[in-house]
C-alpha atoms as a PDB file:
ATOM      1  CA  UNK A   1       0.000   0.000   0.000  1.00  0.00           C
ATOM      2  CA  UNK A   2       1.500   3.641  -1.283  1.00  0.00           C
ATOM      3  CA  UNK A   3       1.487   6.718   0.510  1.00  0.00           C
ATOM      4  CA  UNK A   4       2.468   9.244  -2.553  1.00  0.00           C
ATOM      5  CA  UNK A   5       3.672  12.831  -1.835  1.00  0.00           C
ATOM      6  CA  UNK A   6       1.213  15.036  -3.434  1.00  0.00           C
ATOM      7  CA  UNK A   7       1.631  17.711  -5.320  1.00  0.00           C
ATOM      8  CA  UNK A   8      -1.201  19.773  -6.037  1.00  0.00           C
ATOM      9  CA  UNK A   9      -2.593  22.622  -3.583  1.00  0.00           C
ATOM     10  CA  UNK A  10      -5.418  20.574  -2.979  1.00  0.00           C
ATOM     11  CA  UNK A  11      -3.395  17.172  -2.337  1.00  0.00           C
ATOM     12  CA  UNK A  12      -2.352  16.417   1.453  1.00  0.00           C
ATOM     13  CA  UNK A  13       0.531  17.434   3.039  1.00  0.00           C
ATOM     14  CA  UNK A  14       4.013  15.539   1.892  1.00  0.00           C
ATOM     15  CA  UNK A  15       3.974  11.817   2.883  1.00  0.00           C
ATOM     16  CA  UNK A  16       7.618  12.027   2.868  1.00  0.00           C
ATOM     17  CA  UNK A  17       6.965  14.694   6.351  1.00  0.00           C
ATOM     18  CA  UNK A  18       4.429  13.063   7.819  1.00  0.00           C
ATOM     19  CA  UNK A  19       4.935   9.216   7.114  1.00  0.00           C
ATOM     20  CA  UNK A  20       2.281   6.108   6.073  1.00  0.00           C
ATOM     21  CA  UNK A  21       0.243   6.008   9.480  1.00  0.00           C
ATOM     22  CA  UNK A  22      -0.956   2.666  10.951  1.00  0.00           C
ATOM     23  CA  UNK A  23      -3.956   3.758  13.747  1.00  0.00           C
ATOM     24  CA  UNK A  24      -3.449   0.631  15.475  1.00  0.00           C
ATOM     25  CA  UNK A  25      -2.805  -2.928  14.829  1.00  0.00           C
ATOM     26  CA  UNK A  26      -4.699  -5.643  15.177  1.00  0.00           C
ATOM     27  CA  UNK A  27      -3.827  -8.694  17.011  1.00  0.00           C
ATOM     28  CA  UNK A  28      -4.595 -11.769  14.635  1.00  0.00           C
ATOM     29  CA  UNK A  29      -4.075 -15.524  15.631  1.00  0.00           C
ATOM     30  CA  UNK A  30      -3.115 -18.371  12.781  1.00  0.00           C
ATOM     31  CA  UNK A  31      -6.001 -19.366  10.852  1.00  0.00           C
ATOM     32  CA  UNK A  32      -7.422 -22.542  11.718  1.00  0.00           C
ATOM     33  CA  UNK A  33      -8.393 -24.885   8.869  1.00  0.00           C
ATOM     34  CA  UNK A  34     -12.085 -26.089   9.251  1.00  0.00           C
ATOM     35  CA  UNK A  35     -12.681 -30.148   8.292  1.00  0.00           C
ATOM     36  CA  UNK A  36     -16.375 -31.628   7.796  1.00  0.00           C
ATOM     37  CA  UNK A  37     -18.484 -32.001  10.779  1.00  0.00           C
ATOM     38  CA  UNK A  38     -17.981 -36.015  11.911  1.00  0.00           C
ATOM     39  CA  UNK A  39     -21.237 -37.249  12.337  1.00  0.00           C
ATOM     40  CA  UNK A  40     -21.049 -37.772  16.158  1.00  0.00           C
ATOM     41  CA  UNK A  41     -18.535 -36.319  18.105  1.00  0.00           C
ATOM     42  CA  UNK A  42     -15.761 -38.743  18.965  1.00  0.00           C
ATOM     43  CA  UNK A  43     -12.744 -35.868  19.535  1.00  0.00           C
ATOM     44  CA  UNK A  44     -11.810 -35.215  23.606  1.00  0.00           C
ATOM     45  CA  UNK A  45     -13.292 -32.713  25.029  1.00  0.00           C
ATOM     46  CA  UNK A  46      -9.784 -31.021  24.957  1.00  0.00           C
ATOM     47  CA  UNK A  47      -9.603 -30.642  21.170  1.00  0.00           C
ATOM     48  CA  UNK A  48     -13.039 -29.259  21.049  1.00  0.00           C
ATOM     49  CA  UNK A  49     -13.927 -25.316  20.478  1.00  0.00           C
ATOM     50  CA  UNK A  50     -10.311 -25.332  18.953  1.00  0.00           C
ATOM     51  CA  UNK A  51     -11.804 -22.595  16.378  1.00  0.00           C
ATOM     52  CA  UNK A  52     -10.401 -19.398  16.293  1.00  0.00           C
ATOM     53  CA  UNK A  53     -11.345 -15.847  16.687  1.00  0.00           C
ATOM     54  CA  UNK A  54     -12.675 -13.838  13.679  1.00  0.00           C
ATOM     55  CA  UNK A  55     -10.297 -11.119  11.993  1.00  0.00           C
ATOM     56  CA  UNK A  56      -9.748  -9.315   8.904  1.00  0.00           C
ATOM     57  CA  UNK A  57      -8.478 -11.030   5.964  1.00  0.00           C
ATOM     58  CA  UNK A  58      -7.301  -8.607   3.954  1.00  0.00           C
ATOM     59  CA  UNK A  59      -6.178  -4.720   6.077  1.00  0.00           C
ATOM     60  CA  UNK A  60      -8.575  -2.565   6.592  1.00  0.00           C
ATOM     61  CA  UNK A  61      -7.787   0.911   4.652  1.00  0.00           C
ATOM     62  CA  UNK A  62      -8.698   4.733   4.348  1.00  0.00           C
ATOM     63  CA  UNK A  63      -7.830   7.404   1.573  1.00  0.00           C
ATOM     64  CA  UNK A  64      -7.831  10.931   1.771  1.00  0.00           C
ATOM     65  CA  UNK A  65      -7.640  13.236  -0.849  1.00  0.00           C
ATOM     66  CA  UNK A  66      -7.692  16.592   1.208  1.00  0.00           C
ATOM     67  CA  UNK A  67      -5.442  18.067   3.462  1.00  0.00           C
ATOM     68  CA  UNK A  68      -7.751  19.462   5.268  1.00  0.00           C
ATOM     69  CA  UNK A  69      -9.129  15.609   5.749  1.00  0.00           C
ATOM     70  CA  UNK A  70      -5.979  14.995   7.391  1.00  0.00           C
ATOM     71  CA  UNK A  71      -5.232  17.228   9.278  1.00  0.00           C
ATOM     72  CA  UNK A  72      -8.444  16.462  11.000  1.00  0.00           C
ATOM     73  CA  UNK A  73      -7.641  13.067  11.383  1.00  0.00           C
ATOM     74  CA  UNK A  74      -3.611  13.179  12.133  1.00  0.00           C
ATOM     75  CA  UNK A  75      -3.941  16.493  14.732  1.00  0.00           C
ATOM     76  CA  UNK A  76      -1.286  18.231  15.752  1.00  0.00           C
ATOM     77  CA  UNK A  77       1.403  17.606  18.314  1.00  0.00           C
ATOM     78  CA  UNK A  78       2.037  20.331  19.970  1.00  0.00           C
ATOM     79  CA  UNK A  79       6.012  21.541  21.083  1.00  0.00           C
ATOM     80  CA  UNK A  80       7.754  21.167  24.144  1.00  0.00           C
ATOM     81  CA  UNK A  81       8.060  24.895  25.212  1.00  0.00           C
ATOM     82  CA  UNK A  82       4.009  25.249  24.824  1.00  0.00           C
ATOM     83  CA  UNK A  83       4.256  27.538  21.958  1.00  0.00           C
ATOM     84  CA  UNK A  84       1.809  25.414  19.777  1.00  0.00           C
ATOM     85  CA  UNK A  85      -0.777  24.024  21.156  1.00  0.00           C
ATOM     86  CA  UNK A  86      -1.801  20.492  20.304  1.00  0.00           C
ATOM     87  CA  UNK A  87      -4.858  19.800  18.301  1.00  0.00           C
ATOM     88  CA  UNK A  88      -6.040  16.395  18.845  1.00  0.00           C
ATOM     89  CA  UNK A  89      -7.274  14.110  15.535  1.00  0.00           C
ATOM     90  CA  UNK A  90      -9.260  11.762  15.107  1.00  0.00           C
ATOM     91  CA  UNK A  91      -6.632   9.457  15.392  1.00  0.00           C
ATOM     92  CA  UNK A  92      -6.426  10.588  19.071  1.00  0.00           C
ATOM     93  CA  UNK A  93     -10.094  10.548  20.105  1.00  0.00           C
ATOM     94  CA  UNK A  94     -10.873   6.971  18.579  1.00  0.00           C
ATOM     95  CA  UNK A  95      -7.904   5.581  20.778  1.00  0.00           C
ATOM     96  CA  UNK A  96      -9.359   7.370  23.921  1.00  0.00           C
ATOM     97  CA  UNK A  97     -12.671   5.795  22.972  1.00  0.00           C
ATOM     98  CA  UNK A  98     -11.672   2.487  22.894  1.00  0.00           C
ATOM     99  CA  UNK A  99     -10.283   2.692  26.580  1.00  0.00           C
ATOM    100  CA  UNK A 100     -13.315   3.854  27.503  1.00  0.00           C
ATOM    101  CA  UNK A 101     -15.159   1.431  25.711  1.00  0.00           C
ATOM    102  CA  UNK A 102     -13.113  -0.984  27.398  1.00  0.00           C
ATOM    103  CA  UNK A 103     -13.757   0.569  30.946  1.00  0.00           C
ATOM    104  CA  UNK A 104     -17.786   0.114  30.213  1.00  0.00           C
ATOM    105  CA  UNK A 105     -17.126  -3.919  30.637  1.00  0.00           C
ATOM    106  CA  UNK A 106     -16.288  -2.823  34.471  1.00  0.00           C
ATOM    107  CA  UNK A 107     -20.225  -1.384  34.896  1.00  0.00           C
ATOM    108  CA  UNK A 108     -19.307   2.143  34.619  1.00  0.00           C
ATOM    109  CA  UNK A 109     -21.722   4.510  33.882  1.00  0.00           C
ATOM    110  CA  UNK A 110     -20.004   7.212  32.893  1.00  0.00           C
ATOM    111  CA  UNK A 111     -18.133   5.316  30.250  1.00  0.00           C
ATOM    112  CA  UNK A 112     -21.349   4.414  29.015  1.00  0.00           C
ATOM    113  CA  UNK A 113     -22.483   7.808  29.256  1.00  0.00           C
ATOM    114  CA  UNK A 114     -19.554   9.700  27.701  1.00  0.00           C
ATOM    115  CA  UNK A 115     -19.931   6.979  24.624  1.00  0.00           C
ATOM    116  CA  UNK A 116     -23.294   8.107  24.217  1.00  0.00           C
ATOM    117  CA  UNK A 117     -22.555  11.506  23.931  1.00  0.00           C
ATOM    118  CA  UNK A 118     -19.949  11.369  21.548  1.00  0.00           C
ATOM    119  CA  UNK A 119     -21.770   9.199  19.679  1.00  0.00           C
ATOM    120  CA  UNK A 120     -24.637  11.191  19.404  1.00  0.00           C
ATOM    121  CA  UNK A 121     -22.941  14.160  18.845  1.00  0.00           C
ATOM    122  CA  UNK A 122     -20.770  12.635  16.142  1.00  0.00           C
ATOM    123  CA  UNK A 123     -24.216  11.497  13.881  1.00  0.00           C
ATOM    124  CA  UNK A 124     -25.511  14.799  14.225  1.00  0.00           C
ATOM    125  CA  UNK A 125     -21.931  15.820  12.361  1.00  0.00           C
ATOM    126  CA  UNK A 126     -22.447  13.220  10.169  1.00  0.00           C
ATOM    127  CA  UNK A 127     -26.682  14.316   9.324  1.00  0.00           C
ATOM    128  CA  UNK A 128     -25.086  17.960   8.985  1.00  0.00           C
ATOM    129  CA  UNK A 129     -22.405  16.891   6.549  1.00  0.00           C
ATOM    130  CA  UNK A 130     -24.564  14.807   4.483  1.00  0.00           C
ATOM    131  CA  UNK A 131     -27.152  17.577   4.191  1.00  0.00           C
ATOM    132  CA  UNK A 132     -24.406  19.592   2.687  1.00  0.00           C
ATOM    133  CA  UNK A 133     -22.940  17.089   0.267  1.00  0.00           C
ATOM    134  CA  UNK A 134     -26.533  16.256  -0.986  1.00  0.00           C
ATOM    135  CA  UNK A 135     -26.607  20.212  -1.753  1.00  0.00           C
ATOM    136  CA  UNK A 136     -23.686  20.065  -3.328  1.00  0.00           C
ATOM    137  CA  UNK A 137     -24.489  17.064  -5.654  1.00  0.00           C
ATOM    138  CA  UNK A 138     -27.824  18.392  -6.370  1.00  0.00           C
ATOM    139  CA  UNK A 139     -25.817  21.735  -7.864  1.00  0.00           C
ATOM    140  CA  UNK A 140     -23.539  19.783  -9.891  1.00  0.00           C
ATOM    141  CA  UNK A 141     -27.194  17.314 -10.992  1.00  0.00           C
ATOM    142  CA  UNK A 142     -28.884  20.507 -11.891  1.00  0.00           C
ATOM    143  CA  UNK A 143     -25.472  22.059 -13.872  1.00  0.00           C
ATOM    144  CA  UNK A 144     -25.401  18.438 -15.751  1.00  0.00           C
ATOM    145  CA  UNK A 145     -28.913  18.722 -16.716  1.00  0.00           C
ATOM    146  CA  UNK A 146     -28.471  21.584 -18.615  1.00  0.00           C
ATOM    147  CA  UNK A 147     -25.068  19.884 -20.292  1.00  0.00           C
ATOM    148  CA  UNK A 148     -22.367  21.016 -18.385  1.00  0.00           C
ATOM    149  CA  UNK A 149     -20.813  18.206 -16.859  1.00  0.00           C
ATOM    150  CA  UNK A 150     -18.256  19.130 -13.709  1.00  0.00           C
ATOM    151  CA  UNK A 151     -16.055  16.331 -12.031  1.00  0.00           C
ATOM    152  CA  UNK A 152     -15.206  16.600  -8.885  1.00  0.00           C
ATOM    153  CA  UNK A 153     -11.668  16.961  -7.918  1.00  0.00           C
ATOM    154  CA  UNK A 154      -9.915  14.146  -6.138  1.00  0.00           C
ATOM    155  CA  UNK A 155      -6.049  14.284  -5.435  1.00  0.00           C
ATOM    156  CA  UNK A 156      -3.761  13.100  -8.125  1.00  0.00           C
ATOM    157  CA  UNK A 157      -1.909  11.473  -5.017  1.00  0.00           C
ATOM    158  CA  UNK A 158      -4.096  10.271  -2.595  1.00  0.00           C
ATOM    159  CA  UNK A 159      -2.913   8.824   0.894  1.00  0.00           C
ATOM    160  CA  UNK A 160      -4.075   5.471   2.104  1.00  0.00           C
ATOM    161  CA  UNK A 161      -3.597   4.873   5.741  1.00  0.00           C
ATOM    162  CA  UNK A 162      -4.188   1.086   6.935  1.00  0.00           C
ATOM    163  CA  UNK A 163      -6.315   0.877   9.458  1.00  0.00           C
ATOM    164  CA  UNK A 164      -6.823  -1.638  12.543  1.00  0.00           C
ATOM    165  CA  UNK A 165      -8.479  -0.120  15.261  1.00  0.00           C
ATOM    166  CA  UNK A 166      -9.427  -1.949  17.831  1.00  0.00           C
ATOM    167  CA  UNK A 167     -13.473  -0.538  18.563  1.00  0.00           C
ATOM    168  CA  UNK A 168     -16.142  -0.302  16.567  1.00  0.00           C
ATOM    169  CA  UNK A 169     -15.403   3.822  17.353  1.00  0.00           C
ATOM    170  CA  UNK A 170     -12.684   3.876  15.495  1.00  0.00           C
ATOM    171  CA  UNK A 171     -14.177   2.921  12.510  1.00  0.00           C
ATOM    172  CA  UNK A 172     -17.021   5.280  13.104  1.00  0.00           C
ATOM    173  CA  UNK A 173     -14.461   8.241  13.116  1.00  0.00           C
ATOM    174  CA  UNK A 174     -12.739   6.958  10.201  1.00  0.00           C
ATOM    175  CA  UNK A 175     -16.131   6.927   8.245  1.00  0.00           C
ATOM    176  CA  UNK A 176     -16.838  10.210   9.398  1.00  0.00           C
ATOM    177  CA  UNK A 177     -13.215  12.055   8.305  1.00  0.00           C
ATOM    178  CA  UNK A 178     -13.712   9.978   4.786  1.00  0.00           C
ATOM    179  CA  UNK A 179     -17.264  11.813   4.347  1.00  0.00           C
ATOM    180  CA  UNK A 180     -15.496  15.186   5.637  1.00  0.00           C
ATOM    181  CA  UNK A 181     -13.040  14.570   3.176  1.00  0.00           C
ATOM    182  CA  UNK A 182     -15.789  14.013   0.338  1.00  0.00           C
ATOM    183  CA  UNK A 183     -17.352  17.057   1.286  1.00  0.00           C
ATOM    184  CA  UNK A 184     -13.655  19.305   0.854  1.00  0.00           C
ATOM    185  CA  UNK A 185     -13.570  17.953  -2.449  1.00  0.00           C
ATOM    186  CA  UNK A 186     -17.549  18.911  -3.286  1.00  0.00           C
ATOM    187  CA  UNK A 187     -16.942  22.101  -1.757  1.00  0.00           C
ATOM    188  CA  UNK A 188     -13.216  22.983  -3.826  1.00  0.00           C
ATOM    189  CA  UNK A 189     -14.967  21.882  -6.942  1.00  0.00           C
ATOM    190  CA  UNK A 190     -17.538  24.540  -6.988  1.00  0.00           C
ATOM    191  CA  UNK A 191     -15.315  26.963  -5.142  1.00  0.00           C
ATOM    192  CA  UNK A 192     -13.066  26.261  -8.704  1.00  0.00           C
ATOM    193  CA  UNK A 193     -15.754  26.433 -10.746  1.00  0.00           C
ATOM    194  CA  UNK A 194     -17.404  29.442  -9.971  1.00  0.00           C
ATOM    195  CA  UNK A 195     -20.182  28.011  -8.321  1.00  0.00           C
ATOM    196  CA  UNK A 196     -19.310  29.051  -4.659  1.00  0.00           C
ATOM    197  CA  UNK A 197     -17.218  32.005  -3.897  1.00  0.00           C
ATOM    198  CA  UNK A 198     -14.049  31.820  -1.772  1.00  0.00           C
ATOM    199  CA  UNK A 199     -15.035  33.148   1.601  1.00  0.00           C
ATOM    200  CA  UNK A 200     -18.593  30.980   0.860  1.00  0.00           C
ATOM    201  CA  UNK A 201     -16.180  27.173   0.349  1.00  0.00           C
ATOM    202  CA  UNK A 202     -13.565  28.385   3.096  1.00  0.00           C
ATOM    203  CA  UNK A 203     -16.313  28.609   5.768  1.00  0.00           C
ATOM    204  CA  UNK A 204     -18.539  25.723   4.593  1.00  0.00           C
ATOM    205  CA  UNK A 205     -15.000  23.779   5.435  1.00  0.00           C
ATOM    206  CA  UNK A 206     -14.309  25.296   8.545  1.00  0.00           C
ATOM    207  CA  UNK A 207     -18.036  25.090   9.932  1.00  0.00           C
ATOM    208  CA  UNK A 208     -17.395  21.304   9.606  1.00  0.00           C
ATOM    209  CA  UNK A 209     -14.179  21.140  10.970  1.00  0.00           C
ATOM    210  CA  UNK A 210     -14.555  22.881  13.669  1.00  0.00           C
ATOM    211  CA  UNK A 211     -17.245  20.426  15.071  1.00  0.00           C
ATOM    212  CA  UNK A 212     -15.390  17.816  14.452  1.00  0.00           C
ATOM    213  CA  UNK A 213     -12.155  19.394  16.854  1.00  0.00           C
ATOM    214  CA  UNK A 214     -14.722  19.838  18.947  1.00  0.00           C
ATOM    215  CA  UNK A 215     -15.665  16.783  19.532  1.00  0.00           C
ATOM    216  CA  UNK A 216     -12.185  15.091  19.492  1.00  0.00           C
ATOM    217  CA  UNK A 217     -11.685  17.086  22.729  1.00  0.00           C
ATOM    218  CA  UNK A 218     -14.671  16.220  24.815  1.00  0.00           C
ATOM    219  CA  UNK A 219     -13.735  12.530  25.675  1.00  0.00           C
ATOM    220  CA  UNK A 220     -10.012  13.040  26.881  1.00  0.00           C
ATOM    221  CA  UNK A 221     -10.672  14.802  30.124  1.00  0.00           C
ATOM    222  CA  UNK A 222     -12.984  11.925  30.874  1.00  0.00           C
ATOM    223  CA  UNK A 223     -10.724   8.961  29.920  1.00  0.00           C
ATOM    224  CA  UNK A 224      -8.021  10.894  31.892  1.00  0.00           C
ATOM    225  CA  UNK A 225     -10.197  11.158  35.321  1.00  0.00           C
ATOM    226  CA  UNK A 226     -11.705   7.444  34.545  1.00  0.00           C
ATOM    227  CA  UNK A 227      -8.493   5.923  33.505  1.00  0.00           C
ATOM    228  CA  UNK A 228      -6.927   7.359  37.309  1.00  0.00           C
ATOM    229  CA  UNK A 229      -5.643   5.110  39.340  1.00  0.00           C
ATOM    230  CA  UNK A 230      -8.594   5.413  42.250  1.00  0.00           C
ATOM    231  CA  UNK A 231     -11.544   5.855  39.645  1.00  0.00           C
ATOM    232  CA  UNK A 232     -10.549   2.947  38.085  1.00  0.00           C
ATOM    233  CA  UNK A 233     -12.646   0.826  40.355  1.00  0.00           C
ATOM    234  CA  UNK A 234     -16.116   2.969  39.792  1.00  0.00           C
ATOM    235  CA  UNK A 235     -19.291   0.945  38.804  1.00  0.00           C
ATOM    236  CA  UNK A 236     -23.098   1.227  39.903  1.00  0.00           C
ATOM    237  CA  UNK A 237     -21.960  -0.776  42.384  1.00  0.00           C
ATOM    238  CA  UNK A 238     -20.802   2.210  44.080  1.00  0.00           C
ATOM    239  CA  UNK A 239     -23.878   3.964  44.135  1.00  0.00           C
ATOM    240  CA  UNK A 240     -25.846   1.612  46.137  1.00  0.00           C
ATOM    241  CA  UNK A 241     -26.686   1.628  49.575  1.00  0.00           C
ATOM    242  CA  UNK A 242     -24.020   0.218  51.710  1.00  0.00           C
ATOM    243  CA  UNK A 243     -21.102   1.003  49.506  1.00  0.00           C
ATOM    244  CA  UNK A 244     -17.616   1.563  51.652  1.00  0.00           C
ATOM    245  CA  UNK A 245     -16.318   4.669  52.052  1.00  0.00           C
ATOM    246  CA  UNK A 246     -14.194   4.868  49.310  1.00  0.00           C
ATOM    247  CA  UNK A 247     -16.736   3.598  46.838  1.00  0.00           C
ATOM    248  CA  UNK A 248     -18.541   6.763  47.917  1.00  0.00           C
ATOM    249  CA  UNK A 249     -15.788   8.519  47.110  1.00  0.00           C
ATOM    250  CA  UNK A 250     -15.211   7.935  44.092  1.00  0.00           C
ATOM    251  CA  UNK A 251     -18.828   8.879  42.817  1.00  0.00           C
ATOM    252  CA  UNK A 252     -18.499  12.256  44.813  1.00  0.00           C
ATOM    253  CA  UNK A 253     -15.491  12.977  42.649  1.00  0.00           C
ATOM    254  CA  UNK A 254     -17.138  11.678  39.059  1.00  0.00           C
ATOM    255  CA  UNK A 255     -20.059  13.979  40.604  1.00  0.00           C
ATOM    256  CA  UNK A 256     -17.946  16.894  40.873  1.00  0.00           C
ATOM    257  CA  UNK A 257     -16.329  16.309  37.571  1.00  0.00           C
ATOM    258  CA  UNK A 258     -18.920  15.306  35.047  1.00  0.00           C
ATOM    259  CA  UNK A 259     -22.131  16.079  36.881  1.00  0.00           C
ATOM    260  CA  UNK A 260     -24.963  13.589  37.582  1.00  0.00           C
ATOM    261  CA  UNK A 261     -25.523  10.369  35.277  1.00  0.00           C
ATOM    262  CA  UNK A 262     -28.876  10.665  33.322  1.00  0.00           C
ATOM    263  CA  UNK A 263     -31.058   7.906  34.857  1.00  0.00           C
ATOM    264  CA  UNK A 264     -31.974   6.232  32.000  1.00  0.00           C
ATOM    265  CA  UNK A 265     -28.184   5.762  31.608  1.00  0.00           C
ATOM    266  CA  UNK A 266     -26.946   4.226  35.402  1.00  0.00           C
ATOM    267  CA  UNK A 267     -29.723   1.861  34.902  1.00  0.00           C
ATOM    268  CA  UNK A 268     -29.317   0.544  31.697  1.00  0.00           C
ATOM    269  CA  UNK A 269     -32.804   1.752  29.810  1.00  0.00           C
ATOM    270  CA  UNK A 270     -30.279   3.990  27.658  1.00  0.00           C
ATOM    271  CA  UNK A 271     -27.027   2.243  26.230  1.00  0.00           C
ATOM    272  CA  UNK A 272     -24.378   2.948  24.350  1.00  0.00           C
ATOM    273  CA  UNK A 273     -24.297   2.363  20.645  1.00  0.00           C
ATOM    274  CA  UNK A 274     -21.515  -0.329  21.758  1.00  0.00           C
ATOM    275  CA  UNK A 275     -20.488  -1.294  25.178  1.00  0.00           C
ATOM    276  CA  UNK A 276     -18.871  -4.252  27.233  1.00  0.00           C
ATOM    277  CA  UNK A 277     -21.035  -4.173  29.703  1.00  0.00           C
ATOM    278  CA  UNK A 278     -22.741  -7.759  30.044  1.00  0.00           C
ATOM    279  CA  UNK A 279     -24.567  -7.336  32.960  1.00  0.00           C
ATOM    280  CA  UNK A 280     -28.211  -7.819  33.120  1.00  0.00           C
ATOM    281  CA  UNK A 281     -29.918  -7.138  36.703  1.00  0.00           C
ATOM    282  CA  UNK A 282     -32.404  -9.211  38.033  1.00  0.00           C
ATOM    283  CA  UNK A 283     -35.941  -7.593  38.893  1.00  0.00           C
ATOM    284  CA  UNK A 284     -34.721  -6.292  42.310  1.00  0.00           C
ATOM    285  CA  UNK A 285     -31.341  -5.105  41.010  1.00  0.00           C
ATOM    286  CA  UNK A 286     -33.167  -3.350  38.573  1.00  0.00           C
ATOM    287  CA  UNK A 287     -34.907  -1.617  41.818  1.00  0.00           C
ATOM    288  CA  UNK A 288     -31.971  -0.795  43.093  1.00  0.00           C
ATOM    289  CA  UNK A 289     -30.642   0.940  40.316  1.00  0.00           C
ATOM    290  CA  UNK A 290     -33.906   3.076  40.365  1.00  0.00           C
ATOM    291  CA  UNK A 291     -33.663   4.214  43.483  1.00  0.00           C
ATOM    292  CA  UNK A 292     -30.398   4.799  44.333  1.00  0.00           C
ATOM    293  CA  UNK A 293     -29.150   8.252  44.490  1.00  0.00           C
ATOM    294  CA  UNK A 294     -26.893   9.796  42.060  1.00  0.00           C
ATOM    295  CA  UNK A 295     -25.576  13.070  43.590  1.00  0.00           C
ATOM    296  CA  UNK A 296     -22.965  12.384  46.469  1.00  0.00           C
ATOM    297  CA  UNK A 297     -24.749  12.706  50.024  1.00  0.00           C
ATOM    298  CA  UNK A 298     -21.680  14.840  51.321  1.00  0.00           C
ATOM    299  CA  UNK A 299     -20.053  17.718  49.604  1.00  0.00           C
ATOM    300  CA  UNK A 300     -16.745  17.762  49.017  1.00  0.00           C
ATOM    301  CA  UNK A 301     -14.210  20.447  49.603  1.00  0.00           C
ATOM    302  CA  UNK A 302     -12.212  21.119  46.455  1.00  0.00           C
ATOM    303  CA  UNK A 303      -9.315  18.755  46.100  1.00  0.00           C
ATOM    304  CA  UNK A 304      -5.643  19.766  45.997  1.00  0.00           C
ATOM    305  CA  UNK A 305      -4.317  20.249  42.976  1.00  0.00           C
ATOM    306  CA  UNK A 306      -2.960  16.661  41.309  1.00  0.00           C
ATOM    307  CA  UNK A 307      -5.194  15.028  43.780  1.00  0.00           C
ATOM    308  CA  UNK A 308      -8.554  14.049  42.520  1.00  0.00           C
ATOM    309  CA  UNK A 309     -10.422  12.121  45.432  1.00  0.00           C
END
């Protein structure tokens, strides 16, 4: 798989600078080679279940044709004296949103409740882009109708980055930066071709953009306070009556940071697009959940700073 240096103003950014990026990688296992069914099962029960876990056959792969695409997707690191601030991509926030998927598995809510957000936030992105690019394509339907017939520009060296994330969020985000991509293109094409002016395509990019740096920033002060040390242990458990002290604790502080978990959310009624939580609560669990309070009983005074319980 290439990753070309482009060389157009609307091509990405030099490969040569910035390098073929792998997301993640995906931990695969040796196929296993499947024989006909016997018809009664004579193998020990040692040899049995012997299959092995799904994964990709062939890598998974994205290409971008803007650099605007990836600049949205790689960030920007910022330098060591704190003269440039960094810009987190979308490289960044679907790595923090697989360790928070992974911290739903432990029952806690605000993982679940962050992943909701950001998913919800991120199709409402999506729904405005696509409103957008059907206006677009519409304008270049009506211009072909009358016989003029406009292409839409696409880099003459494209970058293909092979992906391998490890949560179905990943994949989500990558989906999203290739239709913000699509929509650059849309957008230079008529800014070209005299159908939008310049200051019209510059913000119709940026407007996009912007929500999506946006949203890359929400969910890494929460996987930061989750992924702490002492937080680490927080479930619904907590929240019940009885818990130990430092169970309580540690919802006064996710209190303090995040505010109260929605309801609907702590017991389970709302759920993330995709979680690991496989717990389902028997009748008077489900009570429980109900009932219990979600605001700490005792205020806190402010912690000291680097402290967070």
């Amino acid at each position: 798989m290439q990753t070309l240096e482009p060389s157009t103003e609307t091509d990405i950014d030099s490969a040569a600078d910035k390098g073929p990026l792998v997301s993640e990688s995906v931990e695969q296992e040796s196929p296993v080679a499947l024989a006909p069914a016997p018809l009664a099962n004579t193998r020990p029960a040692s040899q049995r279940g012997a299959v092995g876990r799904l994964a990709d056959q062939t890598p998974d792969a994205m290409t971008l044709h803007t650099r605007e695409a990836w600049q949205v997707f790689s960030g920007r690191r910022g330098d060591a004296a704190g003269q440039v601030a960094a810009i987190p991509g979308g490289r960044r926030f679907a790595a923090v949103l697989r360790s928070i998927w992974a911290l739903s598995a432990r029952d806690n809510p605000y993982a679940d409740w962050i992943l909701i957000r950001v998913t919800q936030r991120l199709g409402e992105i999506r729904a405005q882009m696509a409103r957008a690019i059907e206006t677009r394509e519409a304008e270049l339907e009506r211009l072909r109708a009358r016989g003029l017939t406009l292409s839409v520009l696409a880099s003459s060296r494209p970058v293909t980055v092979e992906l391998g994330f490890r949560s179905p969020y990943g994949y989500a985000t990558a989906e999203a930066i290739v239709e913000f991509d699509y929509h650059v293109r849309l957008v230079q094409t008529l800014m070209l071709k005299d159908r939008l002016t310049d200051e019209e395509g510059r913000e119709a990019i940026r407007e996009i953009g912007r929500g999506l740096r946006a949203l890359f920033l929400e969910p890494i002060r929460w996987e930061r306070a989750l992924m702490r040390e002492e937080m680490l242990p927080l479930s619904r458990a907590d929240f019940l009556p009885g818990a130990y002290e430092a169970a309580r604790l540690r919802v006064q502080a996710a209190v303090r940071l995040f505010g109260e978990v929605p309801r609907a959310v702590f017991t389970g009624e709302e759920a993330p697009r995709h979680t690991q939580r496989r717990v389902t609560p028997t009748a008077a669990e489900l009570r429980l959940l109900r009932e219990a309070s979600l605001s700490p009983a005792v205020e806190l005074s402010p912690p000291a700073r680097g402290q967070l319980l």
